[in-house]
Protein backbone atom coordinates (compact mmCIF):
# COMPACT_ATOMS: atom_id res chain seq x y z
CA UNK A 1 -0.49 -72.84 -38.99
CA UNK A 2 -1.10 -70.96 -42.37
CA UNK A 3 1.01 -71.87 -45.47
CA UNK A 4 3.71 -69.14 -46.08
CA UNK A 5 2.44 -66.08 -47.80
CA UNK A 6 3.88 -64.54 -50.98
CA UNK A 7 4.06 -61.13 -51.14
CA UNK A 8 1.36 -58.61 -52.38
CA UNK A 9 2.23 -55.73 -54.24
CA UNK A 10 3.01 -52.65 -52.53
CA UNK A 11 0.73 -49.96 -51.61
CA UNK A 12 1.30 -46.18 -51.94
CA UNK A 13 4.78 -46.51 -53.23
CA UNK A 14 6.64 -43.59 -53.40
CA UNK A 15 10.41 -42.56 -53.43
CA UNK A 16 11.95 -42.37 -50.60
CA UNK A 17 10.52 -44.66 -48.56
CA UNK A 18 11.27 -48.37 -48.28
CA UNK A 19 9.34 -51.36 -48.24
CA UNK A 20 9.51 -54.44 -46.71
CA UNK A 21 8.10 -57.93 -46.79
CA UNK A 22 6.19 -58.06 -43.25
CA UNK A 23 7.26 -61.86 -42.64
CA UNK A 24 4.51 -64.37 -43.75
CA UNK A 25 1.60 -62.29 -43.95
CA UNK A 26 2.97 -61.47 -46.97
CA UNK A 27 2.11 -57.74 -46.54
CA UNK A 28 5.00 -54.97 -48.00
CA UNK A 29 4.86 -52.37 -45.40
CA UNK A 30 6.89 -49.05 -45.48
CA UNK A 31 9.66 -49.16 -42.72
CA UNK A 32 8.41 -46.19 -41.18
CA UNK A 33 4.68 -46.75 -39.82
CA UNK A 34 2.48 -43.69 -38.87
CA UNK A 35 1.38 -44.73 -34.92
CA UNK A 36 -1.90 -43.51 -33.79
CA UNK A 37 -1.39 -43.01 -29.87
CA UNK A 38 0.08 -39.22 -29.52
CA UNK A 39 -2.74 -37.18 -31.43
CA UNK A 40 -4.22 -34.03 -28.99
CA UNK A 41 -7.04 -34.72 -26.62
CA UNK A 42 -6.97 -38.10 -27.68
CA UNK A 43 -6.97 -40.45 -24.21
CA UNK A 44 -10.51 -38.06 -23.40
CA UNK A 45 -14.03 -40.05 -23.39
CA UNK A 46 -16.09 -40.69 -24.62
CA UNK A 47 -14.35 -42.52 -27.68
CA UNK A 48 -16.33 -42.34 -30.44
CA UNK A 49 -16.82 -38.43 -30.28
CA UNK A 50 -13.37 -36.61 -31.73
CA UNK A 51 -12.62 -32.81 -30.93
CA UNK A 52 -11.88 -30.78 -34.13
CA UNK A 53 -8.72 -29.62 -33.08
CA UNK A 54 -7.99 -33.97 -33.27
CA UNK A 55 -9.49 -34.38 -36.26
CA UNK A 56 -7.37 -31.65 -37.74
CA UNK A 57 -3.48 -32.97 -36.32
CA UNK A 58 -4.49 -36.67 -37.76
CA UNK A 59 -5.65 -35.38 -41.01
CA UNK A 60 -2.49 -33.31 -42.02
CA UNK A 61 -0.54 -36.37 -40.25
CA UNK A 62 -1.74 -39.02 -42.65
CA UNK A 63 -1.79 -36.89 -45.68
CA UNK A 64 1.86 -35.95 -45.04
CA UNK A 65 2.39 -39.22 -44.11
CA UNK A 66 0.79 -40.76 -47.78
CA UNK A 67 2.71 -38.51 -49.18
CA UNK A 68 6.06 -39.46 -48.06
CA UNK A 69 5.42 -42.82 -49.12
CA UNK A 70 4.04 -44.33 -45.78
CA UNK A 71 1.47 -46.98 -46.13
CA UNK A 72 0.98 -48.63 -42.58
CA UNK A 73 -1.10 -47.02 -40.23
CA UNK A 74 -1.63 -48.03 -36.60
CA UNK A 75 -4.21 -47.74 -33.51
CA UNK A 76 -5.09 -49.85 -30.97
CA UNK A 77 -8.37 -49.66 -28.43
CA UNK A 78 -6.47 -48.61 -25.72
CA UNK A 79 -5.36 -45.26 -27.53
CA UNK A 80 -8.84 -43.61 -26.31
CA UNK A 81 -10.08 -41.80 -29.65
CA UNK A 82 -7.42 -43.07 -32.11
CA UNK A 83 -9.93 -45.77 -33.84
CA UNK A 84 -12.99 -43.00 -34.12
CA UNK A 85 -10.34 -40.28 -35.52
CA UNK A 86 -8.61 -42.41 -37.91
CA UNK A 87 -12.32 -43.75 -38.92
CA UNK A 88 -13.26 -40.41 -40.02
CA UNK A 89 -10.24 -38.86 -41.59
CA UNK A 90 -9.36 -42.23 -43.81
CA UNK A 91 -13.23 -42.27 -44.77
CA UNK A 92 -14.87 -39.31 -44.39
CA UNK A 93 -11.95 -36.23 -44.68
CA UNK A 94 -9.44 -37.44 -47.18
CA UNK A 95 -11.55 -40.48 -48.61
CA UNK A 96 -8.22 -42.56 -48.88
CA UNK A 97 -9.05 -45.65 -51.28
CA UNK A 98 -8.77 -48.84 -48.24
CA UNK A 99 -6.49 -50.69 -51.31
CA UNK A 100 -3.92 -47.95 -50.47
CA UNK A 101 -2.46 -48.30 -47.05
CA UNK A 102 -2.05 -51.31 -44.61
CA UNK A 103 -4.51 -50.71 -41.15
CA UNK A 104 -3.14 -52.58 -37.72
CA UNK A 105 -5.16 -51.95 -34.54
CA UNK A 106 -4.99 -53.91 -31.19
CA UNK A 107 -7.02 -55.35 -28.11
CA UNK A 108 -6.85 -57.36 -25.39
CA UNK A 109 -10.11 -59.09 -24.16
CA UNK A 110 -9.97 -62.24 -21.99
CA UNK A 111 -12.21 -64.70 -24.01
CA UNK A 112 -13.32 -65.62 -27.23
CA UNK A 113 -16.69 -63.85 -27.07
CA UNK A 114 -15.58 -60.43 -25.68
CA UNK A 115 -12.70 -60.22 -28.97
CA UNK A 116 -15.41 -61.12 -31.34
CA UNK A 117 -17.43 -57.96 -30.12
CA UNK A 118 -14.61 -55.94 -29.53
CA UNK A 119 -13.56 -56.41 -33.34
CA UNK A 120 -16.74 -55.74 -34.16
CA UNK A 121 -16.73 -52.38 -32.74
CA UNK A 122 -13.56 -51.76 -34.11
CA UNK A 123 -14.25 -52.22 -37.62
CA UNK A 124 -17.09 -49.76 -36.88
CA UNK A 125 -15.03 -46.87 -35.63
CA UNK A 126 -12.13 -47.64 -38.03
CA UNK A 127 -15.39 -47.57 -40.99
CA UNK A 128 -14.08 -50.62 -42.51
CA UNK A 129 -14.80 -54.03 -43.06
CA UNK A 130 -11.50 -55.56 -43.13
CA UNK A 131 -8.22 -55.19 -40.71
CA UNK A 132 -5.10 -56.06 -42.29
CA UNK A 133 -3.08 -56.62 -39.16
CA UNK A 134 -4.59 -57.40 -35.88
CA UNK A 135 -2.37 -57.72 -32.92
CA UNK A 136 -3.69 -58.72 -29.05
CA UNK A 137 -2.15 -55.95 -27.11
CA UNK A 138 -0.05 -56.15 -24.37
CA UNK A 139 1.35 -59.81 -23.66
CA UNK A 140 3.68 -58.45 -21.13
CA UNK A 141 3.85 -61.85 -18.94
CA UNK A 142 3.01 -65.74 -18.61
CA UNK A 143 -0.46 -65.17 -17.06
CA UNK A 144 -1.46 -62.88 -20.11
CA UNK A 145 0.03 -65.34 -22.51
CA UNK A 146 -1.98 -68.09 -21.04
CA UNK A 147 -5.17 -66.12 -21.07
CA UNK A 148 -4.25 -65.17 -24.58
CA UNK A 149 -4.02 -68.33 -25.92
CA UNK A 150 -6.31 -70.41 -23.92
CA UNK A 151 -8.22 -72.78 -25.98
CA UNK A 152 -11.39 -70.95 -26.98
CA UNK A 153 -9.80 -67.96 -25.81
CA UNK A 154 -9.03 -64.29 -27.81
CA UNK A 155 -6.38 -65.49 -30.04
CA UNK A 156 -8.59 -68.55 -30.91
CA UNK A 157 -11.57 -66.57 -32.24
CA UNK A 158 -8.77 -63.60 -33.76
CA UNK A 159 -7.77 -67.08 -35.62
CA UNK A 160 -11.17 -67.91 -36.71
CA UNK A 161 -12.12 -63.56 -37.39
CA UNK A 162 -9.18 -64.40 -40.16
CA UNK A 163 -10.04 -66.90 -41.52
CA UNK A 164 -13.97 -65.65 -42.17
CA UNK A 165 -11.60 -62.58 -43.59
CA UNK A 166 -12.13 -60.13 -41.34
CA UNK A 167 -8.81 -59.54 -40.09
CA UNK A 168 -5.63 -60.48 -42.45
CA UNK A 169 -2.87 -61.58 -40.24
CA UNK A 170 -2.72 -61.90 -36.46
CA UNK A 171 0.18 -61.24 -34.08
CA UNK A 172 0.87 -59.29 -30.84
CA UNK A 173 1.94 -56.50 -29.07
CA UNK A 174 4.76 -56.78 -25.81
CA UNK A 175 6.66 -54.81 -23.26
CA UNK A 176 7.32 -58.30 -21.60
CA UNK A 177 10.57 -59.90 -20.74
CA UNK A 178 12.45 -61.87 -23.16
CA UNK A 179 11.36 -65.25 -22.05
CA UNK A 180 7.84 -64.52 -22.30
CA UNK A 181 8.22 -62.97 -25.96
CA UNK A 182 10.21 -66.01 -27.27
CA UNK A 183 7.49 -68.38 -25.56
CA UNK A 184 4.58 -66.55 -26.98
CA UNK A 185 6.63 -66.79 -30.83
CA UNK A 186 7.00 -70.82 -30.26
CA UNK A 187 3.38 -70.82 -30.14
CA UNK A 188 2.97 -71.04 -33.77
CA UNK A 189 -0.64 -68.57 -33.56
CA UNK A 190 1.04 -65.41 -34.56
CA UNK A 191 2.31 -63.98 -37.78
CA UNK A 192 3.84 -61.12 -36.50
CA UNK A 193 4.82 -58.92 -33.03
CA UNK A 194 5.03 -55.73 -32.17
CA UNK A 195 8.55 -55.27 -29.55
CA UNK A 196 10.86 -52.97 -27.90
CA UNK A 197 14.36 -53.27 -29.63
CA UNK A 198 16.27 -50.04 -30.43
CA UNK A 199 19.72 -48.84 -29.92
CA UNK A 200 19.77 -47.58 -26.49
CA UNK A 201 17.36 -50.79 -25.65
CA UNK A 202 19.15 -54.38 -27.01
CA UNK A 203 17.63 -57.17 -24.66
CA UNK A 204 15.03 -58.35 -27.17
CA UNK A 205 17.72 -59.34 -30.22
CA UNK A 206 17.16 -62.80 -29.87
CA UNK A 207 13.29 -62.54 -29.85
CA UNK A 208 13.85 -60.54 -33.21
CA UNK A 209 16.54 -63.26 -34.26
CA UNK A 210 13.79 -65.93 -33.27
CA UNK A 211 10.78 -64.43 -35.25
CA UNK A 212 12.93 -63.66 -38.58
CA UNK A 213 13.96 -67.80 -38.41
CA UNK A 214 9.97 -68.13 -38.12
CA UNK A 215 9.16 -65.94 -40.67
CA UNK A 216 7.12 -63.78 -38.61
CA UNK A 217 6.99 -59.83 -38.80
CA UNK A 218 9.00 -57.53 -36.50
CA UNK A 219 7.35 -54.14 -35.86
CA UNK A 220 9.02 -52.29 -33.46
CA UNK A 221 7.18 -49.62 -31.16
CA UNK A 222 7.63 -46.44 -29.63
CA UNK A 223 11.45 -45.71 -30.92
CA UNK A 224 11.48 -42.40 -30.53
CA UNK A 225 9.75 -41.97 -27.09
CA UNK A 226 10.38 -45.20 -25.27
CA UNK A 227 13.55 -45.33 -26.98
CA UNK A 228 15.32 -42.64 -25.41
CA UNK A 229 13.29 -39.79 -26.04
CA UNK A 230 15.11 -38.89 -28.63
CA UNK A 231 12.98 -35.60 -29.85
CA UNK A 232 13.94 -34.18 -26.42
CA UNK A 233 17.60 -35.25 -26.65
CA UNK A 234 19.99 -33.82 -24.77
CA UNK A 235 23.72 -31.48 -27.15
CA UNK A 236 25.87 -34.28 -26.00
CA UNK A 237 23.58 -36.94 -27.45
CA UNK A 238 22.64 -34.97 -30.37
CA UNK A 239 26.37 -34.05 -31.16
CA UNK A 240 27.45 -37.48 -30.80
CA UNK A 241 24.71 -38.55 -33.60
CA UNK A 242 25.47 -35.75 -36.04
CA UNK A 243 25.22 -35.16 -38.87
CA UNK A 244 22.06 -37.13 -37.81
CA UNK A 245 19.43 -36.44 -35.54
CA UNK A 246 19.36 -39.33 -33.13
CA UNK A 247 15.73 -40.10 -34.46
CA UNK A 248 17.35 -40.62 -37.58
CA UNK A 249 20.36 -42.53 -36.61
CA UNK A 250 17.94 -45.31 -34.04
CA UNK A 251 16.06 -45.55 -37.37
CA UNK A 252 19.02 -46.78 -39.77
CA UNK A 253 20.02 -48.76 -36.51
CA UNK A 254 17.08 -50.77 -36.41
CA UNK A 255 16.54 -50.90 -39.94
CA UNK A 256 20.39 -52.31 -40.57
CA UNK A 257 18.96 -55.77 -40.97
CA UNK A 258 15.85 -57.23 -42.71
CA UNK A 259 15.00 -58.58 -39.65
CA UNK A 260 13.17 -55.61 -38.85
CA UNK A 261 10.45 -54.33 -41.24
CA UNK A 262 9.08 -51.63 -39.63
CA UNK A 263 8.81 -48.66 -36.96
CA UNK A 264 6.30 -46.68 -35.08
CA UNK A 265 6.69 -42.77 -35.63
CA UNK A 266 4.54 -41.34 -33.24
CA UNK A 267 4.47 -38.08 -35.68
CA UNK A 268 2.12 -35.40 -34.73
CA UNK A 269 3.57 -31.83 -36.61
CA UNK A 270 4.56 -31.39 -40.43
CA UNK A 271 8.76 -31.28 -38.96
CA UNK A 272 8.24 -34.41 -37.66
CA UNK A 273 7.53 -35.98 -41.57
CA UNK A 274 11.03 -34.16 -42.00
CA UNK A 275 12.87 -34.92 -40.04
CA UNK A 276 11.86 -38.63 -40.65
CA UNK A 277 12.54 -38.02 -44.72
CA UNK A 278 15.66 -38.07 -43.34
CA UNK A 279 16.17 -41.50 -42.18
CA UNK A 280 16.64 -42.27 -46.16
CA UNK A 281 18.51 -44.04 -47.69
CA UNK A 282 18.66 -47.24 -45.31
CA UNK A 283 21.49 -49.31 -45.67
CA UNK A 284 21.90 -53.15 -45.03
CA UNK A 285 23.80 -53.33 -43.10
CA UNK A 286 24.80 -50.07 -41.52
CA UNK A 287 26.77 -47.53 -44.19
CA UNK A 288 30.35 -46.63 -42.99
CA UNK A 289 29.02 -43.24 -41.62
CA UNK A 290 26.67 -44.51 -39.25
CA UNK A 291 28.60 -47.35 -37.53
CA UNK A 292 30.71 -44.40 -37.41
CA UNK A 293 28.47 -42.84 -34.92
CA UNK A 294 27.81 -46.22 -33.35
CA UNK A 295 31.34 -46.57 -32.37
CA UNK A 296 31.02 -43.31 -30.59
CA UNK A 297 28.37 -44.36 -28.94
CA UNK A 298 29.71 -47.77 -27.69
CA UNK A 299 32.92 -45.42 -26.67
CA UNK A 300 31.36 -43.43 -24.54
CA UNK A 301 29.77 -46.49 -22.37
CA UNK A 302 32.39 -47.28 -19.22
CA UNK A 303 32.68 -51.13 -18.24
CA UNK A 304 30.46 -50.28 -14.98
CA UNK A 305 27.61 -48.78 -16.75
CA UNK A 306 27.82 -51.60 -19.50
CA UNK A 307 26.63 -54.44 -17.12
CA UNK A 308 22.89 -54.63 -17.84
CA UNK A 309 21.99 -57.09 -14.50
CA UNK A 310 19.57 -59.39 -16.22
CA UNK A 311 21.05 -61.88 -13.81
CA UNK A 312 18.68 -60.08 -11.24
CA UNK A 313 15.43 -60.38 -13.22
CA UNK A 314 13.23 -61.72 -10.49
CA UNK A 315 15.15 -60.30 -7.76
CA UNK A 316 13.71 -60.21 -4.29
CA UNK A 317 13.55 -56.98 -4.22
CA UNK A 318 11.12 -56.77 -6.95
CA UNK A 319 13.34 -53.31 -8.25
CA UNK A 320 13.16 -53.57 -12.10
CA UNK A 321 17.20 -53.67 -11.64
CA UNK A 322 17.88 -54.08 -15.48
CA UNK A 323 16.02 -51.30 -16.34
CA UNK A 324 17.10 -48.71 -13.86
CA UNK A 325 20.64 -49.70 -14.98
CA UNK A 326 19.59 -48.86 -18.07
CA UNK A 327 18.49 -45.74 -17.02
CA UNK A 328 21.42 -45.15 -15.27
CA UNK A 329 23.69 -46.00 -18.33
CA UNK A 330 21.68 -43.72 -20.61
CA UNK A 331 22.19 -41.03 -17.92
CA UNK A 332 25.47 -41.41 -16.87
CA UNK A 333 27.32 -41.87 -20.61
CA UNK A 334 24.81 -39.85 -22.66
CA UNK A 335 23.47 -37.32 -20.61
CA UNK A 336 19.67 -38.33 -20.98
CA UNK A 337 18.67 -36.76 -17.50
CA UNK A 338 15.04 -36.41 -18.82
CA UNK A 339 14.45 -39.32 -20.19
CA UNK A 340 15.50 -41.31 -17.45
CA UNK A 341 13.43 -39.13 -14.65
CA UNK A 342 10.23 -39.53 -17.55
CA UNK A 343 10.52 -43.47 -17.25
CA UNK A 344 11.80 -44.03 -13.80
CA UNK A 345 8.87 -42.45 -12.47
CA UNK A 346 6.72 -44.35 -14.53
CA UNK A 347 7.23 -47.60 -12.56
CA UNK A 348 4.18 -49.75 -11.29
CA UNK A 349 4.71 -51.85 -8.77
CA UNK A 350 1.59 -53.83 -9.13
CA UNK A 351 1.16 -53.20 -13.19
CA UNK A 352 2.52 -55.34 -15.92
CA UNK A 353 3.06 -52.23 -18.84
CA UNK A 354 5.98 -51.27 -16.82
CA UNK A 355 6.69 -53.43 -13.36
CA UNK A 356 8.90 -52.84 -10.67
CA UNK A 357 9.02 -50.65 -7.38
CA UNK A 358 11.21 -48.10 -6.57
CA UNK A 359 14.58 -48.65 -5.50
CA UNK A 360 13.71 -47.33 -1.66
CA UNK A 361 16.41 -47.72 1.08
CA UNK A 362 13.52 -50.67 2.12
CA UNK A 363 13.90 -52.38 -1.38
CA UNK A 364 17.59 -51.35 -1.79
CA UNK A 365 17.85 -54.01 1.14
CA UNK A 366 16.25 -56.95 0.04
CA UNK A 367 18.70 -57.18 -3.01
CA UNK A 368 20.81 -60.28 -3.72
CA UNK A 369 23.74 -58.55 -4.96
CA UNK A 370 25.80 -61.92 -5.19
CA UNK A 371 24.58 -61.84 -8.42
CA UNK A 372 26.23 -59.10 -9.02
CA UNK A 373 30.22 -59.14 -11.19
CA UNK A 374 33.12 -58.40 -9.05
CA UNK A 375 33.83 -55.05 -8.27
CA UNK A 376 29.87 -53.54 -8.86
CA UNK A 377 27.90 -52.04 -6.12
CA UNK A 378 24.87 -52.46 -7.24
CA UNK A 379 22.68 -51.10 -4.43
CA UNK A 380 24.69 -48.13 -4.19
CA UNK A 381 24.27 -47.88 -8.28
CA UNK A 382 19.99 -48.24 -7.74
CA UNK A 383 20.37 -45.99 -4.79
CA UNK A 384 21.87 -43.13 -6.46
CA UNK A 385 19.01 -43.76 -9.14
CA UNK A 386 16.27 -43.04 -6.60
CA UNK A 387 18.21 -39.98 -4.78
CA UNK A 388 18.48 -38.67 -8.56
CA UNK A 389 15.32 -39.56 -10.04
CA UNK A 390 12.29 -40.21 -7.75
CA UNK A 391 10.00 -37.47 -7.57
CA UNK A 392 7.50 -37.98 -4.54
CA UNK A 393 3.87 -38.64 -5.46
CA UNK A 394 2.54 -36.89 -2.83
CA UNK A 395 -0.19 -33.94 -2.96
């Protein structure tokens, strides 16, 4: 393991924004990080040809985005044309000096060789020679960790692309369960991680408790759409956040400790630079105001919906039963009918983004609901999540 970092000096700093250390690679990142993922047409092939219309959106996005003080911008392979379209508009459109903004993209090859040439046509679409944050995407459960850190494996060569100074720090990217998060931080490869942990989503805490006593960065991801979302959030929600936007208050939430350095803003239109302005001033930790609003919150949760079932990770079932609580609870207390019908019907039964099948009257009866308290029901709790929320695949 690498020597602690100091930190560098900060990039593109500009009032309002905020800047923090991003654990020991040393870099100062804004708290608010532009994400690269939601830009139009962009999941189309082939990659490395971007539609005008693209082009246009990410342009006025990272000029907005500069301007406002942001200097962390993020891709990944996965996000189709996101590479090739920031490539062009950091190089070509706006010529952005590379000194002036921190670049994080993502892959997830199976051996050594296959990340060498992946990075290397990376750094071709991106037009650089350098990335200052390069995270292998998607360790979501043991078998990926293992593959991920094989000896000789991906991480291995990332280790080696760093230290010929191609890439600057290395970390990685999860949507896995707790255990496999904190396992993959004991490791000792990484520098930083990129993890769900927002208001209406807690479980991960610890992970982010664990990496801060490690020094290692906390970037979390997709807080405004996996998070609840909270663009498309429903009056009670909104009214319950106010005078914030609930964009704005999950942003002060995660941002009320230094354990967290920085957030993905998926932001594709000039309101949504706004309404992010908006998250500023952050306080450490949370100002009177806002745990104002988070006591509102936390009053409008009843004791049923507050049991999260993590007992029942690994249930026979295999029904995801934490997470359609959670859906249930975000339904049920804060009205987030969308939301929850958005994700629920997003669950893959033999994927590892987003495992778990549907809680069918079949699966509904294979659950060991002696884990379950005294008092909760919880097959008649994930059955009245699939009578509510399923919506038949069928043609």
């Amino acid at each position: 393991m690498r020597a602690m970092q100091t930190s560098e000096p900060i990039r593109n700093q500009r009032s309002p924004m905020q800047y923090r250390r991003f654990g020991r690679t040393g870099q100062q990142l804004s708290v608010i990080t532009l994400g690269g993922m939601r830009y139009k047409d962009g999941w189309s092939s082939p990659r490395d040809q971007v539609p005008a219309d693209m082009l246009a959106q990410c342009r006025d996005m990272v000029q907005l985005s500069l301007d406002a003080g942001i200097n962390h911008i993020e891709t990944a392979h996965g996000y189709g044309r996101s590479e090739y379209c920031y490539g062009k508009v950091l190089n070509e459109e706006l010529r952005v000096p590379r000194s002036s903004y921190h670049l994080m993209t993502k892959g997830a090859p199976s051996t050594g060789a296959e990340m060498r040439r992946l990075v290397e046509a990376q750094l071709k679409g991106l037009q650089t020679d350098r990335i200052d944050l390069y995270g292998y995407h998607g360790i979501n459960n043991r078998e990926i960790l293992d593959t991920a850190v094989a000896k000789g494996g991906p991480v291995e060569e990332l280790l080696k692309l760093r230290d010929e100074g191609v890439i600057g720090a290395v970390g990685f990217s999860t949507h896995g369960p707790l255990e496999v998060i904190v396992d993959a931080l004991a490791t000792g490869l990484f520098s930083f991680m990129n993890v769900h942990y927002y208001y209406f989503f807690q479980r991960n805490a610890a992970a982010v408790a664990y990496a801060h006593a490690k020094d290692i960065g906390v970037f979390i991801i997709s807080p405004n759409d996996k998070g609840g979302q909270l663009f498309n959030a429903p009056k009670q929600l909104r009214d319950l956040t106010a005078p914030l936007t609930p964009i704005q208050f999950n942003a002060r939430w995660c941002l009320k400790t230094p354990q967290v350095q920085t957030l993905s803003f998926g932001m594709t239109e000039p309101s949504h630079v706004t309404e992010m302005r908006g998250v500023f001033p952050v306080s450490v930790p949370l100002s009177p105001p806002d745990r104002t609003i988070e006591q509102a919150l936390e009053a409008c949760v009843d004791p049923q919906s507050a049991w999260e079932g993590f007992e029942m990770l690994g249930d026979p079932s295999r029904i995801n039963i934490p997470e359609v609580l959670r859906f249930r609870r975000l339904w049920r207390c804060f009205g987030m009918r969308d939301f929850c019908s958005y994700r629920y019907n997003m669950l893959e039964e033999k994927g590892h983004w987003f495992p778990g099948v549907y809680a069918t009257d079949e699966a509904i009866a294979q659950v060991d609901a002696t884990k379950a308290p005294p008092g909760i029901d919880v097959r008649a709790m994930l059955a009245e999540m699939h009578r509510e929320f399923y919506k038949s695949k069928a043609r």
